[in-house]
N, C-alpha and C. Protein backbone atom coordinates (compact mmCIF):
# COMPACT_ATOMS: atom_id res chain seq x y z
N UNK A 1 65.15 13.31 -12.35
CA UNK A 1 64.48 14.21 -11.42
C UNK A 1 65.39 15.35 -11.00
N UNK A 2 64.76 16.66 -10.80
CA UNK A 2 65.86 17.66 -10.66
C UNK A 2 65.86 18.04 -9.14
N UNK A 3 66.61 18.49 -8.69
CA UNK A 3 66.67 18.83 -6.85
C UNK A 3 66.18 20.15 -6.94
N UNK A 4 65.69 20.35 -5.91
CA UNK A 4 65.11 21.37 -5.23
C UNK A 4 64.98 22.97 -6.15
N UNK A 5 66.28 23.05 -5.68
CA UNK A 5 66.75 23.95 -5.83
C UNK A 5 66.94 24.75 -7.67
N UNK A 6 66.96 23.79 -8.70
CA UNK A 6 66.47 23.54 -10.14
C UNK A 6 65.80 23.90 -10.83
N UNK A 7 64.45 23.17 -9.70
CA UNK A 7 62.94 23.22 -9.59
C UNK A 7 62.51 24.63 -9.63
N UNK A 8 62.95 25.01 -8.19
CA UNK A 8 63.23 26.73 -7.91
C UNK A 8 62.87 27.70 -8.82
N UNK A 9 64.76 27.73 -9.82
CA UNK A 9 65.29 28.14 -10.49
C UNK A 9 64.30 28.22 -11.58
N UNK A 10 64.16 26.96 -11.99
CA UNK A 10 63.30 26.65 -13.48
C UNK A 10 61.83 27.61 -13.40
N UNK A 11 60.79 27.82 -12.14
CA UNK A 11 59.97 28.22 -12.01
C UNK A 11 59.81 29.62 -11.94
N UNK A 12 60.83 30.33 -11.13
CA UNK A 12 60.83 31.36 -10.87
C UNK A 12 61.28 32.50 -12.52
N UNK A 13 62.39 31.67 -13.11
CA UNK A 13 62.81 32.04 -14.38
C UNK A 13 61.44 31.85 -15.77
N UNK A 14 60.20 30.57 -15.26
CA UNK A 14 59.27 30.80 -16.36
C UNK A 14 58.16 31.79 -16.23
N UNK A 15 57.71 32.12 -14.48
CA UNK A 15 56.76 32.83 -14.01
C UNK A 15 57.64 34.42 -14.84
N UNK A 16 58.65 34.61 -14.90
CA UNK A 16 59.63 35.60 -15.02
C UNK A 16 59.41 36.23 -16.89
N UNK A 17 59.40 35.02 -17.42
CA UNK A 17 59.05 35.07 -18.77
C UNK A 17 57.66 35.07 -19.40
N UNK A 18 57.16 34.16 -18.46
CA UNK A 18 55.32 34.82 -18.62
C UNK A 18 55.11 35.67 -18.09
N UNK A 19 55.16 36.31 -16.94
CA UNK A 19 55.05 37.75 -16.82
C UNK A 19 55.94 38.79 -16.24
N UNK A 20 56.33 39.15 -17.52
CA UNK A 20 57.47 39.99 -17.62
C UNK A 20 57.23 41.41 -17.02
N UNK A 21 56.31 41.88 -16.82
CA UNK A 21 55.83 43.20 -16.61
C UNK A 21 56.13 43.14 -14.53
N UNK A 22 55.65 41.57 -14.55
CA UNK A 22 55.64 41.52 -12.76
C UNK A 22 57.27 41.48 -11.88
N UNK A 23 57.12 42.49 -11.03
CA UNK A 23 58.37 42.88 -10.32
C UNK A 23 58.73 41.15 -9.70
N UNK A 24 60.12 41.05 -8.94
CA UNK A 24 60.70 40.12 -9.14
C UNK A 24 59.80 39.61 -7.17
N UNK A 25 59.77 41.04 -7.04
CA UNK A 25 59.09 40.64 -5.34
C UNK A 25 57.81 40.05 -5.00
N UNK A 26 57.12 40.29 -5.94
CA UNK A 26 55.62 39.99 -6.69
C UNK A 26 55.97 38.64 -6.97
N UNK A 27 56.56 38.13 -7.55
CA UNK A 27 56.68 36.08 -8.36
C UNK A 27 56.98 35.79 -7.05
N UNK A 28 58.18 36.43 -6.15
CA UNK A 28 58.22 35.67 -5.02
C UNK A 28 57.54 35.64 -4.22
N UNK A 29 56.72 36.36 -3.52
CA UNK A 29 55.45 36.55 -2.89
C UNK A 29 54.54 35.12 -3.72
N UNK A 30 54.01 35.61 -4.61
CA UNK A 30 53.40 34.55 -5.45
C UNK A 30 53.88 33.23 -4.75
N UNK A 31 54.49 32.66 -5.21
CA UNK A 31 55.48 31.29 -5.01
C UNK A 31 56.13 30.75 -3.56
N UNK A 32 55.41 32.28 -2.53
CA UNK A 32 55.52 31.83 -1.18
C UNK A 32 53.74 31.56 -0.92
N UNK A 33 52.93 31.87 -1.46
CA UNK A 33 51.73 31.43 -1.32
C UNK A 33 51.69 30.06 -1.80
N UNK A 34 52.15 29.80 -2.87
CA UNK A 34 51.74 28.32 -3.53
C UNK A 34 50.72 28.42 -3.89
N UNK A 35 50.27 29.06 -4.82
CA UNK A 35 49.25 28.90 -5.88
C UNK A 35 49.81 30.14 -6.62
N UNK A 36 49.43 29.73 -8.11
CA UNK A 36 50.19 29.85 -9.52
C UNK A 36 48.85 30.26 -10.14
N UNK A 37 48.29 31.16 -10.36
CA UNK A 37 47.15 31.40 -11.78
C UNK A 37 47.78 31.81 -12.86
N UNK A 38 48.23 31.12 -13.90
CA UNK A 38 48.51 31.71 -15.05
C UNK A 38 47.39 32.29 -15.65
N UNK A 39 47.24 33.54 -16.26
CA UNK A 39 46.25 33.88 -17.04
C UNK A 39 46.47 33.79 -18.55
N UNK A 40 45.51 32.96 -18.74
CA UNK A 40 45.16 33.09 -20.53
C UNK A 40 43.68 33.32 -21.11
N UNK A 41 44.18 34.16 -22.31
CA UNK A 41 42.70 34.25 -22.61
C UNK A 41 42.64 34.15 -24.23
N UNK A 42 41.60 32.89 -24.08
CA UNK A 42 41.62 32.72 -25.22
C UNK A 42 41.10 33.30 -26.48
N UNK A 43 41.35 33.73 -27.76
CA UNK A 43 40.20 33.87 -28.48
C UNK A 43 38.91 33.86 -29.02
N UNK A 44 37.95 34.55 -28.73
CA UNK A 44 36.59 34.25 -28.89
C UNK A 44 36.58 33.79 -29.91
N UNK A 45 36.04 32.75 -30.04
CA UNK A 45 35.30 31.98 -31.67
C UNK A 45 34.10 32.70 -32.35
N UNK A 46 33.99 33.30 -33.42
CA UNK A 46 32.84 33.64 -34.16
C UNK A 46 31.98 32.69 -34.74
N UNK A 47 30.85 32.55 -34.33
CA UNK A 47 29.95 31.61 -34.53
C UNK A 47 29.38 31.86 -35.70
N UNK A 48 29.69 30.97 -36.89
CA UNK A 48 28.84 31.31 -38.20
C UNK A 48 27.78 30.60 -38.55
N UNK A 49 27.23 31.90 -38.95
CA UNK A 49 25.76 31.00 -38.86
C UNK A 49 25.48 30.74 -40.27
N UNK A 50 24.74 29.06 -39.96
CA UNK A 50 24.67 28.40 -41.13
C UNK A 50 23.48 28.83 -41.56
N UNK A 51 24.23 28.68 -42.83
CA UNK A 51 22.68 29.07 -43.54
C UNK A 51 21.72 28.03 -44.16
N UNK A 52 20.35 28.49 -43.74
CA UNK A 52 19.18 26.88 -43.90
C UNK A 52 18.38 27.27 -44.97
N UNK A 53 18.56 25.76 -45.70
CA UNK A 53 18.49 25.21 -46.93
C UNK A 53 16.73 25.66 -46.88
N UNK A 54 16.16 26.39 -47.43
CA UNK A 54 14.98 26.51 -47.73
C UNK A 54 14.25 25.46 -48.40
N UNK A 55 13.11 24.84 -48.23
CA UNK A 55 12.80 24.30 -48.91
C UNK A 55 11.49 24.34 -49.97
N UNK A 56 10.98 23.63 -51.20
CA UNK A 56 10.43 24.45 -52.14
C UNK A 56 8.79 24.82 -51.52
N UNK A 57 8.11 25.96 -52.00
CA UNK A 57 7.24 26.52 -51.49
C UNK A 57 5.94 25.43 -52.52
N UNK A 58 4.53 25.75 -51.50
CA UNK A 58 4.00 24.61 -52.16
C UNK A 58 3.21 24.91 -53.36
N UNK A 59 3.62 26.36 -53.98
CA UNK A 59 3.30 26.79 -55.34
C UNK A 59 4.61 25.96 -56.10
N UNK A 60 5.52 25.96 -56.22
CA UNK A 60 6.86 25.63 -56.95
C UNK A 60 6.26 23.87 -56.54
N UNK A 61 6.23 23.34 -55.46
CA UNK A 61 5.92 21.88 -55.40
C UNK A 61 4.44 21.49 -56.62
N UNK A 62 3.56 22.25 -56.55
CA UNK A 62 2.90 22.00 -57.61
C UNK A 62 3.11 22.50 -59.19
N UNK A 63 4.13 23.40 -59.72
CA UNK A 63 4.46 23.52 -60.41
C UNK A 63 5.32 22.57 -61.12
N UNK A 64 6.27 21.87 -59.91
CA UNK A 64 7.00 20.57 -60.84
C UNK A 64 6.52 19.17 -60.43
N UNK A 65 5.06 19.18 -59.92
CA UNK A 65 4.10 18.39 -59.95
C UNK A 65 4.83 17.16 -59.17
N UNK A 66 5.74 17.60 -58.38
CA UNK A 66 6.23 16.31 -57.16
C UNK A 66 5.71 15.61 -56.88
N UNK A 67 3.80 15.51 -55.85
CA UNK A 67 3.12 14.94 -55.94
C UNK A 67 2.57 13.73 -57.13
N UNK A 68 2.35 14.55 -58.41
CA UNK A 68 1.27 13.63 -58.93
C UNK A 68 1.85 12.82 -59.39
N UNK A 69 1.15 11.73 -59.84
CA UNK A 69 1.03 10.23 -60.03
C UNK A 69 0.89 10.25 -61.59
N UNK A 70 2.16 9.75 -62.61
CA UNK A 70 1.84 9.48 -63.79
C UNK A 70 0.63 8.45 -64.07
N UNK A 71 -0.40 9.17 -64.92
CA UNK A 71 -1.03 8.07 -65.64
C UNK A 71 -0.69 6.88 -65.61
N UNK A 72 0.33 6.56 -66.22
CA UNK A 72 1.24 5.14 -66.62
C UNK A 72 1.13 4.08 -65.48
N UNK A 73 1.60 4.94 -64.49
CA UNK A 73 2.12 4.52 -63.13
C UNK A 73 0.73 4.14 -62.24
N UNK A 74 -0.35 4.53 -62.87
CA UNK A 74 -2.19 4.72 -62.09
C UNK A 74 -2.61 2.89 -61.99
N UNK A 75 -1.86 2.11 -61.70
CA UNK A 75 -2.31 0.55 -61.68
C UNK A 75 -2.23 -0.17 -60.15
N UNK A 76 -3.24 -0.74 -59.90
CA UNK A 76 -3.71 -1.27 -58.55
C UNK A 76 -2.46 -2.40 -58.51
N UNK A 77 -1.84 -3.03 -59.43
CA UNK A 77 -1.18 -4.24 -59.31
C UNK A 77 0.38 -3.68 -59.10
N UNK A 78 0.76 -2.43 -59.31
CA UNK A 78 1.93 -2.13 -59.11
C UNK A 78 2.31 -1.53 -57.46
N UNK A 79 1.23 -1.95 -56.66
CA UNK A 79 1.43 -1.01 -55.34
C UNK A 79 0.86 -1.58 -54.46
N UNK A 80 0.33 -3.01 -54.68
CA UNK A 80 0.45 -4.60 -54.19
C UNK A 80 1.14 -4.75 -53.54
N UNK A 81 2.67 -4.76 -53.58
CA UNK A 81 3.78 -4.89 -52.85
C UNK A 81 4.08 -3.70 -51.69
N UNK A 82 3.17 -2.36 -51.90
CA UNK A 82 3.57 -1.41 -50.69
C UNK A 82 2.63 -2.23 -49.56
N UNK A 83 1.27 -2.37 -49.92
CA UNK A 83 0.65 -3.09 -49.11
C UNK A 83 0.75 -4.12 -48.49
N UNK A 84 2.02 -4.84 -48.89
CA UNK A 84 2.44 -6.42 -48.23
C UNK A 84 3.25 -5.53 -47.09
N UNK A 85 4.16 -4.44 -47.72
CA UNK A 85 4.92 -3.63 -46.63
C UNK A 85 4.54 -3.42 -45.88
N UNK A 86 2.75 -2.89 -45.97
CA UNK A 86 1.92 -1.92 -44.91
C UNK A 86 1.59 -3.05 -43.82
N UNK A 87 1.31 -4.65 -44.44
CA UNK A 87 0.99 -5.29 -43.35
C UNK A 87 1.85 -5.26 -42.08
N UNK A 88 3.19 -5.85 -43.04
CA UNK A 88 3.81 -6.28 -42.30
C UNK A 88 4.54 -4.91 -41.30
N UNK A 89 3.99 -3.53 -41.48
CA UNK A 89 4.72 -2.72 -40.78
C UNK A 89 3.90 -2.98 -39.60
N UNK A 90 2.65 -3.15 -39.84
CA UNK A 90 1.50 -3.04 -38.76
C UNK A 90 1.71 -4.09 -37.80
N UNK A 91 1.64 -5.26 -38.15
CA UNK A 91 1.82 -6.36 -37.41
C UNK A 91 3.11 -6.30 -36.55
N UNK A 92 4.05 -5.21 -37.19
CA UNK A 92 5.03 -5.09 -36.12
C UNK A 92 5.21 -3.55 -35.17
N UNK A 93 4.07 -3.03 -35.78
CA UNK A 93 3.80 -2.28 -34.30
C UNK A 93 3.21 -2.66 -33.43
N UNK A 94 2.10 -3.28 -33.91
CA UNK A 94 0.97 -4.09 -32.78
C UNK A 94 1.43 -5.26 -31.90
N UNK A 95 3.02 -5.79 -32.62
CA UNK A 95 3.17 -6.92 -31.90
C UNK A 95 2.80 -8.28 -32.59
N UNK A 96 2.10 -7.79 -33.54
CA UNK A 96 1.14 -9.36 -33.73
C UNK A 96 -0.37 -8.89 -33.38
N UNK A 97 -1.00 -8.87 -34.35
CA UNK A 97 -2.87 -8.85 -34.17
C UNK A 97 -2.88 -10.47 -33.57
N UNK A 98 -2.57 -10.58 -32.18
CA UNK A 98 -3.19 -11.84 -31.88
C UNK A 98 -4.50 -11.74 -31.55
N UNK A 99 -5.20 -12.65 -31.59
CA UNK A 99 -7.11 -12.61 -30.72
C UNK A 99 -7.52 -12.02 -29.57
N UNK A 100 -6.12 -12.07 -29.00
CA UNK A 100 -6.79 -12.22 -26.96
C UNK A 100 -6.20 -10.22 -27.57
N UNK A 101 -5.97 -9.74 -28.61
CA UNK A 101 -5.39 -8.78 -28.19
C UNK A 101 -6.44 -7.35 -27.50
N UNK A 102 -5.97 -6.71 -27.06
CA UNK A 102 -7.12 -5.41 -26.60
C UNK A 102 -7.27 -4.49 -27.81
N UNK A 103 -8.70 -4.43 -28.49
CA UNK A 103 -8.84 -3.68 -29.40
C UNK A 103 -8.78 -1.83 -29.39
N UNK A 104 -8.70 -1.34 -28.26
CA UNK A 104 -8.91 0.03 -28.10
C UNK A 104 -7.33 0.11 -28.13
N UNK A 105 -6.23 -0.55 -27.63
CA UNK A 105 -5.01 -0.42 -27.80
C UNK A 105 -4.25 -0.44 -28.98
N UNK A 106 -4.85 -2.00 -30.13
CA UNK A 106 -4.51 -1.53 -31.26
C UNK A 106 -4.97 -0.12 -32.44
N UNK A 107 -6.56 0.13 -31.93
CA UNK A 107 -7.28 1.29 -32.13
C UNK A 107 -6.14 2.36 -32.60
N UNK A 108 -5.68 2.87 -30.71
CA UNK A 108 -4.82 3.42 -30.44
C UNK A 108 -3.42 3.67 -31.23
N UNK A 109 -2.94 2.69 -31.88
CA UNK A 109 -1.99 2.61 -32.24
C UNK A 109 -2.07 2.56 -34.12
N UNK A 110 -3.13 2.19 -34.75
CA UNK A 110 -3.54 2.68 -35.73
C UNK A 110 -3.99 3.79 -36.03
N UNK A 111 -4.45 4.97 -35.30
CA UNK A 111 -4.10 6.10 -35.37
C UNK A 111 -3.80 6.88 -35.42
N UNK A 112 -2.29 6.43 -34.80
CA UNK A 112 -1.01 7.39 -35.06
C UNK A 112 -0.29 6.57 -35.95
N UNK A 113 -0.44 5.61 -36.86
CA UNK A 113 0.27 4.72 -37.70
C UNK A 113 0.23 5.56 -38.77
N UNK A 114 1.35 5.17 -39.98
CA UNK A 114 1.22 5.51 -41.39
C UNK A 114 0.20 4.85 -42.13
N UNK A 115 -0.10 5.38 -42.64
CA UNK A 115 -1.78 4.20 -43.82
C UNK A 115 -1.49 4.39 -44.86
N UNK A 116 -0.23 4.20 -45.72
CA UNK A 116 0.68 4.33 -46.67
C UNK A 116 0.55 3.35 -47.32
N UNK A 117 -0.87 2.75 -48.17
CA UNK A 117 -0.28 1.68 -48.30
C UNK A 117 -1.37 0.63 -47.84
N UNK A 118 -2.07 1.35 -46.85
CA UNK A 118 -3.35 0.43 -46.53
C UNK A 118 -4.12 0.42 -47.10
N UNK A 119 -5.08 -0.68 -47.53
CA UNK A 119 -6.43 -0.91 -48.20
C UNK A 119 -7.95 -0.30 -46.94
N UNK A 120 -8.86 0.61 -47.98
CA UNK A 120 -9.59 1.20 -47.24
C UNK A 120 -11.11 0.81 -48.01
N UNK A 121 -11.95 1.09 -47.54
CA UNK A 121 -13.07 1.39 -48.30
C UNK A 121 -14.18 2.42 -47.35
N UNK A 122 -14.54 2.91 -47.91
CA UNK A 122 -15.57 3.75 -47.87
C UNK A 122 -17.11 3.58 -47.27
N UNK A 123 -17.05 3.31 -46.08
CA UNK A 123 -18.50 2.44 -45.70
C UNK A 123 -19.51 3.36 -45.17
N UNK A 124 -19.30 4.51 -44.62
CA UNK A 124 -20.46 5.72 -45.16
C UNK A 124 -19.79 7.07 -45.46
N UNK A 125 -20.68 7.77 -45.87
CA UNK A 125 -20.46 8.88 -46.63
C UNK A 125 -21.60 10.24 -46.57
N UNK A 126 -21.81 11.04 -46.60
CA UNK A 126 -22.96 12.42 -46.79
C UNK A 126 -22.88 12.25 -48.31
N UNK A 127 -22.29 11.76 -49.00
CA UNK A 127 -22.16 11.99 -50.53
C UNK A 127 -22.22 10.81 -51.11
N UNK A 128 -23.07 9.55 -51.29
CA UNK A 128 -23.90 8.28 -51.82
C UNK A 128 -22.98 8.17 -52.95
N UNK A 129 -22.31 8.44 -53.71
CA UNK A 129 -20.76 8.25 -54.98
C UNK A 129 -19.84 7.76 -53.97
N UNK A 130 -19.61 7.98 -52.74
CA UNK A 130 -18.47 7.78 -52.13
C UNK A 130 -18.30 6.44 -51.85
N UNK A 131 -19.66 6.20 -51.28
CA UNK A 131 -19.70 4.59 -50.46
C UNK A 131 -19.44 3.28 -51.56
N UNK A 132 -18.28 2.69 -51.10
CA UNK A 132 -18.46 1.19 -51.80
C UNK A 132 -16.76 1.63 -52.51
N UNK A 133 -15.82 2.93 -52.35
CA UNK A 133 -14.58 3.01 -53.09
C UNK A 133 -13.74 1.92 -52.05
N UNK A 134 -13.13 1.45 -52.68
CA UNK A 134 -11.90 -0.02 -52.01
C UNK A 134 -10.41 0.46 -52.64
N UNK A 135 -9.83 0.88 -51.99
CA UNK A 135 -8.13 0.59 -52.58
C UNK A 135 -7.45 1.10 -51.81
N UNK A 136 -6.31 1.28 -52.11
CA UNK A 136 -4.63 1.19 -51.59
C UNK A 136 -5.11 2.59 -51.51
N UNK A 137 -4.30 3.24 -50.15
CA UNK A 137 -3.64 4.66 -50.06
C UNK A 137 -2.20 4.76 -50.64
N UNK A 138 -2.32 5.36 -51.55
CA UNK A 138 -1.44 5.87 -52.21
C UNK A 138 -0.99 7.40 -51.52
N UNK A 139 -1.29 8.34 -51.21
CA UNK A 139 -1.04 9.69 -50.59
C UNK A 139 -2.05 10.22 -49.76
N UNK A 140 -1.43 10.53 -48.27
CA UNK A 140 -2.42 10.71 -47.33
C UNK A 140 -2.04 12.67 -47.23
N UNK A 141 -3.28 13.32 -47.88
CA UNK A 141 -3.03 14.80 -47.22
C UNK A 141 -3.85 15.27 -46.04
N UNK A 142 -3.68 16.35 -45.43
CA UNK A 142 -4.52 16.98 -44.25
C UNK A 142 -5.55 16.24 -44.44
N UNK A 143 -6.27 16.83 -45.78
CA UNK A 143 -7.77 16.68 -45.64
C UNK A 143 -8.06 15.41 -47.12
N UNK A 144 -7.52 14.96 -47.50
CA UNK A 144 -8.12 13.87 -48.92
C UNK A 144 -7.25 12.61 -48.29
N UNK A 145 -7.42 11.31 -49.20
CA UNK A 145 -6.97 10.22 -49.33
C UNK A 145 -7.18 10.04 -51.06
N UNK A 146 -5.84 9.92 -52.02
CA UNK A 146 -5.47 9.09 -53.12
C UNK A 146 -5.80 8.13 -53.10
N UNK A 147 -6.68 7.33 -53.73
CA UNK A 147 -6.94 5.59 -53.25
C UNK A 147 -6.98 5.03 -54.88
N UNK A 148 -5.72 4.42 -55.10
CA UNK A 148 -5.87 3.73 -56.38
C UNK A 148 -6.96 2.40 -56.18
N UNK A 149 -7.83 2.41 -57.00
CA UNK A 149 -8.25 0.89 -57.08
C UNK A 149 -8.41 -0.41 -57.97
N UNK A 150 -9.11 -1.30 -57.36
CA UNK A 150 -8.32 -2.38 -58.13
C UNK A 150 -9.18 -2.09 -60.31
N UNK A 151 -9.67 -1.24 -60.23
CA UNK A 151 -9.73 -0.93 -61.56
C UNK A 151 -9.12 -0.10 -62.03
N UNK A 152 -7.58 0.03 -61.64
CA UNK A 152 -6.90 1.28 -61.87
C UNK A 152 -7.13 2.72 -62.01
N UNK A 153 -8.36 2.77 -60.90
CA UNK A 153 -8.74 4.39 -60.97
C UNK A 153 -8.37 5.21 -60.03
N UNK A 154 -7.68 6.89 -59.78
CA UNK A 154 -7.11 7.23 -59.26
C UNK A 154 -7.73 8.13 -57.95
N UNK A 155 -8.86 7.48 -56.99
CA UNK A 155 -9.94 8.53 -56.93
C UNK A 155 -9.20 9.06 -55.40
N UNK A 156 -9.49 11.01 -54.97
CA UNK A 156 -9.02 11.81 -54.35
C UNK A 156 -10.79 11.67 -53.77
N UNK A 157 -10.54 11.15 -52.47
CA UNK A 157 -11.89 11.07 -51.14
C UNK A 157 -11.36 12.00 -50.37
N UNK A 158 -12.10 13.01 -50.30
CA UNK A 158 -12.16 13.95 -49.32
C UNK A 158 -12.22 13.04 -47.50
N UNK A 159 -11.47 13.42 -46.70
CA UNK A 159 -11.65 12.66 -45.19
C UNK A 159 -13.07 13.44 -44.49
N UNK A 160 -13.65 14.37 -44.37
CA UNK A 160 -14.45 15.37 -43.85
C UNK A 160 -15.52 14.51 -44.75
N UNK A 161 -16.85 14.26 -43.68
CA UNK A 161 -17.90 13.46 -43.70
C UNK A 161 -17.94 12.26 -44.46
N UNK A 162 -16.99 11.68 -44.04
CA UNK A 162 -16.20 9.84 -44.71
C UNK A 162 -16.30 9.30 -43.36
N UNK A 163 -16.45 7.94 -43.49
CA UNK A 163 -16.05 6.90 -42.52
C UNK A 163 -15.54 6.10 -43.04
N UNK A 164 -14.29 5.44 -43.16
CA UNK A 164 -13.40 4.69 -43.80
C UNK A 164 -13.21 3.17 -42.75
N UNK A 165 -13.03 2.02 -43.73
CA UNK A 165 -12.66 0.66 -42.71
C UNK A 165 -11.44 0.37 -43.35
N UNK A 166 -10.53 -0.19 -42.61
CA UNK A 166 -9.50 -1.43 -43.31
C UNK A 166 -9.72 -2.49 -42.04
N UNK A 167 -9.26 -3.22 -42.72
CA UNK A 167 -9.31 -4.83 -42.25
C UNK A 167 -7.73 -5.30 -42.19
N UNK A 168 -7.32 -5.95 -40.99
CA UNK A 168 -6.06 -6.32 -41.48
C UNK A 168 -6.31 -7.88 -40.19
N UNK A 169 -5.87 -9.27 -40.93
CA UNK A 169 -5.72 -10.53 -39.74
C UNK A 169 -6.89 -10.34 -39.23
N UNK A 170 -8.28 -10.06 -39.69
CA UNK A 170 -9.22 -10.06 -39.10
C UNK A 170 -9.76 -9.17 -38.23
N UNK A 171 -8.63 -7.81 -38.26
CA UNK A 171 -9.15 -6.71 -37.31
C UNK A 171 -9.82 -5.67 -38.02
N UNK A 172 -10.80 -5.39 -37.32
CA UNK A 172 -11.40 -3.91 -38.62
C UNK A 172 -11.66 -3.28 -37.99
N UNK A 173 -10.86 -1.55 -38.22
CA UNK A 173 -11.37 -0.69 -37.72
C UNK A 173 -11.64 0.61 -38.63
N UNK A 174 -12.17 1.67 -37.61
CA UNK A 174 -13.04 2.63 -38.27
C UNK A 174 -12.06 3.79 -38.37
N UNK A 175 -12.25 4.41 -39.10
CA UNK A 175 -11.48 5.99 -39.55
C UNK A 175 -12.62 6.62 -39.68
N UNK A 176 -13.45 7.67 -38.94
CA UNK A 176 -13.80 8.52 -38.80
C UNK A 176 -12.86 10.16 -39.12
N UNK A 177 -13.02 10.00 -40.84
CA UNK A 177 -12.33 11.09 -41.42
C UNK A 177 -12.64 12.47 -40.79
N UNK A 178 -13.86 13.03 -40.67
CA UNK A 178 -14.04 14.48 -39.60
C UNK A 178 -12.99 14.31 -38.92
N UNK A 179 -12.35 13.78 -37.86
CA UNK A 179 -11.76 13.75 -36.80
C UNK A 179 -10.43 13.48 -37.60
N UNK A 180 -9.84 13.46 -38.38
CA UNK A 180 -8.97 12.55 -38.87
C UNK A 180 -7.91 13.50 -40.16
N UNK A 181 -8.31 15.49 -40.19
CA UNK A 181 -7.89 16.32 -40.75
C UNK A 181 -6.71 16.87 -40.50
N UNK A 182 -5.91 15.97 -40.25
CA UNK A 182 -4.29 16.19 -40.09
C UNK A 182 -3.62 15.46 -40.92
N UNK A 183 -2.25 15.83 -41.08
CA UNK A 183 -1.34 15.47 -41.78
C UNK A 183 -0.98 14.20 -41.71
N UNK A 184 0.11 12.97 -41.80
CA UNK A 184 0.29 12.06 -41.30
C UNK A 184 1.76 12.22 -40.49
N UNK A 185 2.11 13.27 -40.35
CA UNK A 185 3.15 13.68 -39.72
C UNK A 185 2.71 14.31 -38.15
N UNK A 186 1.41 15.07 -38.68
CA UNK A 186 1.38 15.54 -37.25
C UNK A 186 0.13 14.95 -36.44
N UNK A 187 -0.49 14.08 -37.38
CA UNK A 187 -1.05 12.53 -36.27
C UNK A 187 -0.41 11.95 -35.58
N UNK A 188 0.70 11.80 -35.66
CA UNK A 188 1.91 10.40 -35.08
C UNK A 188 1.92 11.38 -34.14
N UNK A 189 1.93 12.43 -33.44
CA UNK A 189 2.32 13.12 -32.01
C UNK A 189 0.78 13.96 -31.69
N UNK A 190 -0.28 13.38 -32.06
CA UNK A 190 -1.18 13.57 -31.50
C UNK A 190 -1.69 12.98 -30.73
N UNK A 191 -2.56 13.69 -29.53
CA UNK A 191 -3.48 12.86 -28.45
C UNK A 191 -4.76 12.70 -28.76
N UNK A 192 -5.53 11.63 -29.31
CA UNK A 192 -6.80 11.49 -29.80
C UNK A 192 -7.92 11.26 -28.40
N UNK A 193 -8.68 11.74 -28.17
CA UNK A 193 -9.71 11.88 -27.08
C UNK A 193 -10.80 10.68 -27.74
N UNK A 194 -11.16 10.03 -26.37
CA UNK A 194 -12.41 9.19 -26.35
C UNK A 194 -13.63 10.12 -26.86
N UNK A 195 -14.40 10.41 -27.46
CA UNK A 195 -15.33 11.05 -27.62
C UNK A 195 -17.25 9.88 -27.52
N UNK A 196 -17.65 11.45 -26.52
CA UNK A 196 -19.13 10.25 -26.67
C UNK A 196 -20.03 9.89 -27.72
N UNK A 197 -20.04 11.19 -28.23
CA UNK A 197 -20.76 10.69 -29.84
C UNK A 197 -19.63 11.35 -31.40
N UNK A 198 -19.90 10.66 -31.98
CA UNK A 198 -19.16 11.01 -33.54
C UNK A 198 -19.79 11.34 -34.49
N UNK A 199 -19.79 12.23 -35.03
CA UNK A 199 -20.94 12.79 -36.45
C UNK A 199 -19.76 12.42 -38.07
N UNK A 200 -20.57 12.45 -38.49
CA UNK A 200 -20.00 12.08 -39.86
C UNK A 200 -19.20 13.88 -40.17
């Protein structure tokens, strides 16, 4: 530890060397107040801006056909296993489809779910070809559903004047496609309204 007087010395000699420009009556003044502001200033940082990764436009996405589904690949038995996935994703949003459960809550919660994967069918329609299609969602857009079925056929159902069921543990509910012309991205942060009547 240094005495007093050291201390002094040592301070008055660094205030002296940091600011060299300041008269010697000025540090002492300073140092009879007791408070010290050293000034520094630091270098501004230039903020570079990153540059964002564009991603492909949805002419170029259909040009290298990202979407579609090889022929080869068009079989109800190979996408079996997404659907064991789909159960089991469901059953663990819902908790468990138990009996006593409240159906407007699971409702609720199947509507902002992924259906990636869920088995659907077609139980009315404005268009009499439609009614009676059964299979896996394979690709959910704004406005269609991909539904491979179990005869390996690849059929694109328009959602707009469809009413769709799946069944899952004994629960069945309705997809009212009119209402249902969003993405599956921007369903999950939608607020769906009770409505009093529903038109196809």
């Amino acid at each position: 530890p240094q005495d007093s007087e050291k201390a002094k010395t040592f301070v008055h000699g660094f205030l002296k060397r940091s600011m060299p420009k300041m008269k010697d009556e000025d540090i002492q003044d300073m140092l009879t107040r007791k408070a010290v502001v050293l000034e520094h200033y630091p270098k501004k940082k230039t903020k570079q801006k990153g540059k964002k990764t564009k991603g492909f436009t949805a002419k170029q996405r259909r040009e290298l056909r990202l979407f579609e589904i090889e022929p080869e690949q068009q079989r109800y038995s190979i996408f079996l296993p997404l659907h064991e996935l789909w159960k089991q994703y469901i059953r663990d949003l819902c908790h468990g489809l138990k009996p006593d459960a409240q159906p407007h809550v699971i409702q609720g919660k199947l509507l902002k779910a992924d259906l990636h994967g869920a088995i659907v069918t077609v139980t009315k329609s404005k268009c009499p070809s439609y009614v009676g299609i059964t299979g896996i969602i394979l690709q959910e857009f704004k406005h269609v559903f991909k539904i491979i079925t179990k005869e390996d056929k690849l059929k694109v159902v328009p959602k707009l004047n469809n009413v769709f069921s799946l069944e899952l543990d004994g629960f069945i509910s309705y997809i009212y496609g009119s209402k249902f012309l969003l993405r599956a991205s921007e369903r999950s942060a939608k607020k769906f309204k009770l409505k009093g009547t529903i038109d196809l």
